[in-house]
N, C-alpha and C. Protein backbone atom coordinates (compact mmCIF):
# COMPACT_ATOMS: atom_id res chain seq x y z
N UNK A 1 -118.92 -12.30 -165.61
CA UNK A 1 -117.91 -12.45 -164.59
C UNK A 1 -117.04 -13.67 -164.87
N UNK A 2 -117.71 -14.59 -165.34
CA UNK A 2 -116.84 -16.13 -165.61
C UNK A 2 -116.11 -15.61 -166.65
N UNK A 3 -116.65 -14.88 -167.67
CA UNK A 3 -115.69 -14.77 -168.72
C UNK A 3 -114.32 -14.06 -168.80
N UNK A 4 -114.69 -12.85 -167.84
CA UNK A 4 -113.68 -11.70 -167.26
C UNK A 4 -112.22 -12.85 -166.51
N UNK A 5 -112.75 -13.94 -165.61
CA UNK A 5 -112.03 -14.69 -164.68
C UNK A 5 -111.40 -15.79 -165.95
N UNK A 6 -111.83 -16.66 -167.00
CA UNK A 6 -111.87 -17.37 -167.96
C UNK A 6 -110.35 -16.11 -168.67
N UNK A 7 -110.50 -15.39 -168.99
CA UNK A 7 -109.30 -14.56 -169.70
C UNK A 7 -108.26 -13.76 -168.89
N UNK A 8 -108.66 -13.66 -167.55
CA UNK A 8 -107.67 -13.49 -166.76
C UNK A 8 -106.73 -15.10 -166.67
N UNK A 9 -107.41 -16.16 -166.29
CA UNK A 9 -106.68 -16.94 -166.50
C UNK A 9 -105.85 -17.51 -166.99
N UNK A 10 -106.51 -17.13 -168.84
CA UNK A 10 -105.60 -17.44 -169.80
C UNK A 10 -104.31 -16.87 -170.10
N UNK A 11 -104.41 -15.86 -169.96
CA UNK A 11 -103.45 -14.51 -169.27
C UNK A 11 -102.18 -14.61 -168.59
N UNK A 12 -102.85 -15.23 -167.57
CA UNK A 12 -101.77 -15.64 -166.60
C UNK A 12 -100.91 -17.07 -166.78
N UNK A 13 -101.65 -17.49 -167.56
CA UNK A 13 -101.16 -18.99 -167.81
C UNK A 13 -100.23 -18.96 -168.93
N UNK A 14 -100.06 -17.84 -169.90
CA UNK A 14 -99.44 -18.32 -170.84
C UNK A 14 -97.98 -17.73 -170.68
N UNK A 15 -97.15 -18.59 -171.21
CA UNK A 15 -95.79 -18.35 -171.00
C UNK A 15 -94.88 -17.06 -171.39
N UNK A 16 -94.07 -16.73 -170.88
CA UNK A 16 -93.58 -15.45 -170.92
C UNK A 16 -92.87 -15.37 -171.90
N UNK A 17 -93.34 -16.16 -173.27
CA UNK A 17 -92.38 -16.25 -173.97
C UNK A 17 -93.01 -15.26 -175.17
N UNK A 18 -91.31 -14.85 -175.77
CA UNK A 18 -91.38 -13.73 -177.04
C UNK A 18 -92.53 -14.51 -178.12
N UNK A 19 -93.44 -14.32 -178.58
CA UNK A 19 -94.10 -14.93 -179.60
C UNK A 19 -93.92 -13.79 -180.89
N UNK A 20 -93.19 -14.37 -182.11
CA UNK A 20 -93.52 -13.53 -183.26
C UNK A 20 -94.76 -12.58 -183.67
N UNK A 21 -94.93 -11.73 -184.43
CA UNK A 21 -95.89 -10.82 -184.57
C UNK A 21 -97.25 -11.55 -185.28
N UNK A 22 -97.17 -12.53 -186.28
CA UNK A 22 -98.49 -13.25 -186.88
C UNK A 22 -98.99 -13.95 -185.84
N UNK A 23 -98.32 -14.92 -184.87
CA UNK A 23 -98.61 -15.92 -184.26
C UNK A 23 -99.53 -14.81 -182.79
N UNK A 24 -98.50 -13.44 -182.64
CA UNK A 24 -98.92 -12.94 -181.40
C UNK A 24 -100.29 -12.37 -181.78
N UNK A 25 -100.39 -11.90 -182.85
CA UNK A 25 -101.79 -11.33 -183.48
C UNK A 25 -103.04 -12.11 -183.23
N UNK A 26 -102.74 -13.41 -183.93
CA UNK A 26 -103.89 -14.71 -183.97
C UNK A 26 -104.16 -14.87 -182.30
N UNK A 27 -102.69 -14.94 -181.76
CA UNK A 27 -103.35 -15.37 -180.48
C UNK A 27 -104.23 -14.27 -179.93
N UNK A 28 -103.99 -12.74 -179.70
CA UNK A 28 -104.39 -11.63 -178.95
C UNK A 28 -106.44 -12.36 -179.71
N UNK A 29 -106.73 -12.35 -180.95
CA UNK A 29 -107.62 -12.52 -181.60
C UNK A 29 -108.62 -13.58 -180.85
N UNK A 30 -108.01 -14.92 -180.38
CA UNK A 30 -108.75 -16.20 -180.52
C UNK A 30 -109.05 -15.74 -178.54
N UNK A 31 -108.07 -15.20 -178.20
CA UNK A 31 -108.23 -14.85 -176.73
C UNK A 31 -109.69 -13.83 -176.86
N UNK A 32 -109.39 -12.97 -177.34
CA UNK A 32 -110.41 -11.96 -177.36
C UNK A 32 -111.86 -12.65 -177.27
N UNK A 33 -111.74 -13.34 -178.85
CA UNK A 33 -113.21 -14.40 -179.32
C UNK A 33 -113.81 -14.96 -178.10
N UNK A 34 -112.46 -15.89 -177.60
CA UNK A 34 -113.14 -17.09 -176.22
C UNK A 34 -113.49 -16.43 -174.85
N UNK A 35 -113.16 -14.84 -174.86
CA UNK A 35 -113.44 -14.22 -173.69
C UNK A 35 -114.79 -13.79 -173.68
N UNK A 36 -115.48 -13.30 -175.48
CA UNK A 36 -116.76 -12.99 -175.41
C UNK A 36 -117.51 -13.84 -176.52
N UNK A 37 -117.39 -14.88 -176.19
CA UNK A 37 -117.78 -16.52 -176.98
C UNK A 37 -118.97 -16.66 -176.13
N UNK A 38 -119.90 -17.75 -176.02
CA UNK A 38 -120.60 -18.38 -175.31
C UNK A 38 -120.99 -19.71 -175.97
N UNK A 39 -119.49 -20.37 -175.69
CA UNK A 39 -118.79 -21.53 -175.93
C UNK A 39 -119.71 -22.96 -175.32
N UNK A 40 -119.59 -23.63 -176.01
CA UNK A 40 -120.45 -24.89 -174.79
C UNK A 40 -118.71 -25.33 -174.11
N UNK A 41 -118.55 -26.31 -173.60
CA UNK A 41 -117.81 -26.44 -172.56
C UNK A 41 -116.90 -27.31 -173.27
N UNK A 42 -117.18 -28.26 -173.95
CA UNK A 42 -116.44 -28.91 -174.82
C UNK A 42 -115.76 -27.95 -175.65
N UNK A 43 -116.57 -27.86 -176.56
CA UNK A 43 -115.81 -26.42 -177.73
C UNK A 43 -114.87 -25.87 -177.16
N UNK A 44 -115.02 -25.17 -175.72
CA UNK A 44 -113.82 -24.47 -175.46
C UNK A 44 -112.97 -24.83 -174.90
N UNK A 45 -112.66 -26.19 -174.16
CA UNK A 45 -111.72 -26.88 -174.19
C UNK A 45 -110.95 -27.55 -175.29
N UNK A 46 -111.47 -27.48 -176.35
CA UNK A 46 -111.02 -28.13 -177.70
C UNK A 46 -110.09 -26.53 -177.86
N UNK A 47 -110.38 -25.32 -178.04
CA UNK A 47 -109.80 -23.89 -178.51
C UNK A 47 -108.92 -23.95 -177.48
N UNK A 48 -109.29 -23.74 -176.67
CA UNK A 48 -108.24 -23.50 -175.42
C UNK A 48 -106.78 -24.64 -175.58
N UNK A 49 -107.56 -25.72 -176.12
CA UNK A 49 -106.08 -26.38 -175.91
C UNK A 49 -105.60 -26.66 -177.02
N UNK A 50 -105.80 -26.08 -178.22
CA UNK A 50 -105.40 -25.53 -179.89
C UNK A 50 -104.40 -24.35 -179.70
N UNK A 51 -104.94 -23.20 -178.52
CA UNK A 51 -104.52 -22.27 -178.43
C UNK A 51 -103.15 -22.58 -177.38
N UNK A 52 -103.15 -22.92 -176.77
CA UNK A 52 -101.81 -23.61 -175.46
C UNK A 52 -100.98 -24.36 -176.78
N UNK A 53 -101.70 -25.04 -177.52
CA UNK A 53 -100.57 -25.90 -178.24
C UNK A 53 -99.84 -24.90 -179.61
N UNK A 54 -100.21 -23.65 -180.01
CA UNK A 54 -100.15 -22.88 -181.03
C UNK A 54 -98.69 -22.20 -180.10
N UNK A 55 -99.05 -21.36 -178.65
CA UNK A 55 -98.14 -20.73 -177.85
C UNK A 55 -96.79 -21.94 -178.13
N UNK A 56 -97.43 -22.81 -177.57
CA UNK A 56 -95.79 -23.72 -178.05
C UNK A 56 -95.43 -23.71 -178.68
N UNK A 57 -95.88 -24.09 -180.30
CA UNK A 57 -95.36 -24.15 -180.99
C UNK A 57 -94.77 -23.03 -181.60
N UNK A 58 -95.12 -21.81 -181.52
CA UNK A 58 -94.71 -20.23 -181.81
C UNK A 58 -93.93 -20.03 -181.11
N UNK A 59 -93.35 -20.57 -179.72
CA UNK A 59 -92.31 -20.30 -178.32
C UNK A 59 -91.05 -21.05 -179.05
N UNK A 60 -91.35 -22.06 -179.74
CA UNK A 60 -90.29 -23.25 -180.03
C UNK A 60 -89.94 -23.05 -181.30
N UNK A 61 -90.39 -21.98 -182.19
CA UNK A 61 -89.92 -21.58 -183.24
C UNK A 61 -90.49 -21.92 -184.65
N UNK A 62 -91.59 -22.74 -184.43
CA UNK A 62 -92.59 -23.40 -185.08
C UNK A 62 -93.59 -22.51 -185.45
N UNK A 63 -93.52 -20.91 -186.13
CA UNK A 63 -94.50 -20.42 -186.36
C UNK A 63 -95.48 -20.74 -187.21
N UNK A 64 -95.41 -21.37 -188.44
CA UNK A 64 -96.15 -21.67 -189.21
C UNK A 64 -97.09 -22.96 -188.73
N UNK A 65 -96.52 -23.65 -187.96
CA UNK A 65 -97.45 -24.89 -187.36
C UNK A 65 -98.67 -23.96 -186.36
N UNK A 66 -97.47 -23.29 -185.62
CA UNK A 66 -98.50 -22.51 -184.64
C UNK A 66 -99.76 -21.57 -185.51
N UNK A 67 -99.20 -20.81 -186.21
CA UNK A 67 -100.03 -20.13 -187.05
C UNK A 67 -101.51 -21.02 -187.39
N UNK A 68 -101.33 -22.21 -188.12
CA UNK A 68 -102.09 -23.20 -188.73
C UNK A 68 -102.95 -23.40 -187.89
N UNK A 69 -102.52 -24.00 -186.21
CA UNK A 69 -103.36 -23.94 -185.42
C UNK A 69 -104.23 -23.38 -185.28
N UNK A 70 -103.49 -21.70 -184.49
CA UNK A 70 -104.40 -20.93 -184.52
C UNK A 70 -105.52 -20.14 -185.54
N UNK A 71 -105.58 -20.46 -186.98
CA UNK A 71 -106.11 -20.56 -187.98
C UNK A 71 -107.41 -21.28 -187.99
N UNK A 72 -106.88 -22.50 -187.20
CA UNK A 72 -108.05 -23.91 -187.29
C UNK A 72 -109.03 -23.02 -185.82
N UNK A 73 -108.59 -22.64 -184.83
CA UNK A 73 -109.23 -21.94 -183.71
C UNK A 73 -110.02 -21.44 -184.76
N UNK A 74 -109.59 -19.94 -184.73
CA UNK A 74 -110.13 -18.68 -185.18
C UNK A 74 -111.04 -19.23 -186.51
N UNK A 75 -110.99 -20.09 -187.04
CA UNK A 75 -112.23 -20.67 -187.60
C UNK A 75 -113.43 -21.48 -187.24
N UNK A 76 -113.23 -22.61 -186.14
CA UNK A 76 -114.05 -22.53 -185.09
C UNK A 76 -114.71 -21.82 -184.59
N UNK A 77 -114.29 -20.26 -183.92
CA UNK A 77 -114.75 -18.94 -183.47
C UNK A 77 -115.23 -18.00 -184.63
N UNK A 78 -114.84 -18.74 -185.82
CA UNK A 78 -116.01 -17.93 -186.96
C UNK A 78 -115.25 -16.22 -186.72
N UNK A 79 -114.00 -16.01 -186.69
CA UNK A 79 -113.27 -15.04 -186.48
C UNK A 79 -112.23 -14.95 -187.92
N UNK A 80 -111.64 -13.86 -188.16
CA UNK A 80 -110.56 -13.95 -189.49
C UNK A 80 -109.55 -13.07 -188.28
């Protein structure tokens, strides 16, 4: 149930902005991971806010930074 509420959140929180197709991929990915993760609490505040800072940087035109980010996540989450 936390986790269902944990990805609704994220969901709702992220900005309505167009994200390119690599950056939108990684993200759909690292969302997925942290929804059925069983993260300690730290860890997923560290992803979560890799992942908020990736959306920016992919919103602002910065895909490859964003990409990188989300790279460094999705390796954390032991995800490709």
């Amino acid at each position: 149930m936390k986790t269902c509420l944990l990805a609704t959140l994220l969901l709702a929180t992220t900005p309505a902005i167009a994200l390119a197709g690599a950056c939108e991929d990684d993200l759909a990915k690292v969302d997925k991971a942290l929804a059925e993760s069983d993260l300690g609490p730290d860890e997923r505040t560290q992803i979560e806010d890799m992942r908020n800072q990736a959306v920016q940087l992919c919103g602002a035109g910065n895909e490859p930074e964003g990409i990188d980010v989300l790279a460094e996540a999705k390796a954390m989450l032991a995800i490709e």
